[in-house]
Protein backbone atom coordinates (compact mmCIF):
# COMPACT_ATOMS: atom_id res chain seq x y z
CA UNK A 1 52.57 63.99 93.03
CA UNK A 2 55.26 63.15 90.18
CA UNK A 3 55.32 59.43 91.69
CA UNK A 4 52.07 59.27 91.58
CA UNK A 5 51.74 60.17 87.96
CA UNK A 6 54.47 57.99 87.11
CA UNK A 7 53.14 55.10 88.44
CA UNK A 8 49.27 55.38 87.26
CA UNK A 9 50.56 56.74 83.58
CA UNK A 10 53.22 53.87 83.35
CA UNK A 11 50.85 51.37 84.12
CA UNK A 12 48.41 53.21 81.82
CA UNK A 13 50.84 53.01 79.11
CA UNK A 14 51.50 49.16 79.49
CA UNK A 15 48.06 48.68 79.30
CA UNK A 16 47.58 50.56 75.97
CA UNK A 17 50.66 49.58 74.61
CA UNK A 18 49.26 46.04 74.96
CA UNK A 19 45.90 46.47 74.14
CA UNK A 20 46.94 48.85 71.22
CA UNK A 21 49.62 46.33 69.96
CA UNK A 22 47.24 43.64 69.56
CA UNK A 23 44.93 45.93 67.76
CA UNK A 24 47.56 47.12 65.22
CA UNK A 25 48.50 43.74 64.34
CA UNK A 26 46.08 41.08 65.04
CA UNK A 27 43.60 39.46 62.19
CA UNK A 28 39.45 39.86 63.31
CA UNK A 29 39.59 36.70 63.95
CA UNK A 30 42.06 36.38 66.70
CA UNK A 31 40.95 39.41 68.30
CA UNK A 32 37.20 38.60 68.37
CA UNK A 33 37.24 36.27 70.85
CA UNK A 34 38.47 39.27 73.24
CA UNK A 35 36.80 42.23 71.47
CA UNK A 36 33.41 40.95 70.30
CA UNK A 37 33.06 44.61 68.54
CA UNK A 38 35.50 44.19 66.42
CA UNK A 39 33.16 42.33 63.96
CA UNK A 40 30.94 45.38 63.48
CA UNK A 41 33.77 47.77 62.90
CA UNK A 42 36.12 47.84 59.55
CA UNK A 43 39.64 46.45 60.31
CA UNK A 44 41.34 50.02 59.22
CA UNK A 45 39.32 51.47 62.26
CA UNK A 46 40.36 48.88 64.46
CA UNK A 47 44.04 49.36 63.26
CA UNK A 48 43.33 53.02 63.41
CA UNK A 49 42.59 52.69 67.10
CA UNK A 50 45.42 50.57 67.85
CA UNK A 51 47.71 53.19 66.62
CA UNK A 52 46.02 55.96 68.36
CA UNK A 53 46.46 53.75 72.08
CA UNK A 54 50.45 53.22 71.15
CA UNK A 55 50.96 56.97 70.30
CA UNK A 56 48.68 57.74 73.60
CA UNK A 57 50.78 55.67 75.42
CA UNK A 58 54.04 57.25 74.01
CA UNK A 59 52.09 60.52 74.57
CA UNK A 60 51.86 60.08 78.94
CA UNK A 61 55.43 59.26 78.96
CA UNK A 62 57.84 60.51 76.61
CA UNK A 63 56.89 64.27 76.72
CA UNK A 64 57.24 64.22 80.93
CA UNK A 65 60.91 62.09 80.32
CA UNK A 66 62.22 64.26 77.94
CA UNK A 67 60.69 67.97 79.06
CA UNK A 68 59.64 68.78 75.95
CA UNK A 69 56.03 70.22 75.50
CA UNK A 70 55.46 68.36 78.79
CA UNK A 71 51.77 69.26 78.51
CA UNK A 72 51.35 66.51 75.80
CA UNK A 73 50.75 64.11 78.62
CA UNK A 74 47.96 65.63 79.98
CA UNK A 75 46.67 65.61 76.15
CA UNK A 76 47.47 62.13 75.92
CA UNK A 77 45.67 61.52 79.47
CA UNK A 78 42.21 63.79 78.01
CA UNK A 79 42.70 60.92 75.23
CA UNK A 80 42.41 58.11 76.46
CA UNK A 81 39.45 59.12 79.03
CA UNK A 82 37.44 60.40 75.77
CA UNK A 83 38.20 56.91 74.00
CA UNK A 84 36.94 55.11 77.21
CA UNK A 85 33.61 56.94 77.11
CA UNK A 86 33.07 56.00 73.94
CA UNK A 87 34.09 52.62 74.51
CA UNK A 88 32.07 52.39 76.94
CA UNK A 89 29.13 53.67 75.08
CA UNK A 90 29.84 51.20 72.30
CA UNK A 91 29.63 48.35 74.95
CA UNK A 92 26.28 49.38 76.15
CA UNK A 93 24.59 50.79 72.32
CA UNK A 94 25.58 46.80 71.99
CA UNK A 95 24.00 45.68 75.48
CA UNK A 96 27.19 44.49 76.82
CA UNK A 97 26.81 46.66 80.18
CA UNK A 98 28.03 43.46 81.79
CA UNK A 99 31.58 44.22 79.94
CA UNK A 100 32.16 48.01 80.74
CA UNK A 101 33.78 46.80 84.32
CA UNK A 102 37.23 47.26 82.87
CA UNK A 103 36.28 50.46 80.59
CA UNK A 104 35.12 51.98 84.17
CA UNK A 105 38.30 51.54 85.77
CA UNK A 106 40.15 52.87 82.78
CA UNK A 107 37.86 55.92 82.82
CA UNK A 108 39.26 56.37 86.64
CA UNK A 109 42.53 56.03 85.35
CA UNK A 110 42.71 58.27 83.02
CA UNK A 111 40.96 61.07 85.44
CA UNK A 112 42.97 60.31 87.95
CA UNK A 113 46.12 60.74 85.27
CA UNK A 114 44.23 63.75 84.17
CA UNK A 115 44.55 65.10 87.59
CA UNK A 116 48.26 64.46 87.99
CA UNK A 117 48.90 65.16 84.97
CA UNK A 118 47.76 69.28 85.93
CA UNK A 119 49.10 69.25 89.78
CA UNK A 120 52.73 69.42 88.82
């Protein structure tokens, strides 16, 4: 079970880390190309949620490495499944259901991290 965490939450991590990154420092207009929402939504929220996904990402991996309050990870995890419901939900308030395809498999993701995340 520990390998199995620590391969979905790394990869979970580079993904945020990435997609977080991006957020935290990219103007609206090289982002919207990528994130269409980002248009309707101030740039201190969009920065906002680029710092959250870093610090989630730091959040799956860090606590476990280290051993202290281990069950940060699973917090982390709880995260990032909550922000891809919503994400999700922002896609399809906007009638972008055709764009949710990757939200859905970060949703599994993160339950499936979730999971892990309580079985050791």
């Amino acid at each position: 079970m520990k390998t199995a965490y620590w391969i979905v939450a790394a990869l979970l991590a580079a993904f945020y880390l990435y997609a977080g990154g991006k957020k935290a420092v990219q103007s609206k207009e090289r982002l919207a190309p990528m994130m269409g929402w980002v248009d309707t939504v101030p740039m201190p929220v969009v920065r906002g949620i680029g710092a959250v996904e870093i610090l989630g990402a730091a959040g799956l991996l860090l606590p476990p490495l280290t051993g202290v309050a281990p069950a940060l990870a699973l917090v982390a995890a709880a995260g990032f499944l909550v922000l891809q419901l919503l994400a999700a939900a922002l896609h399809l308030s906007r009638g972008e259901a055709k764009d949710t395809g990757l939200n859905a498999a970060l949703i599994v993701a993160a339950a499936v991290t979730v999971w892990l995340a309580t079985a050791w």
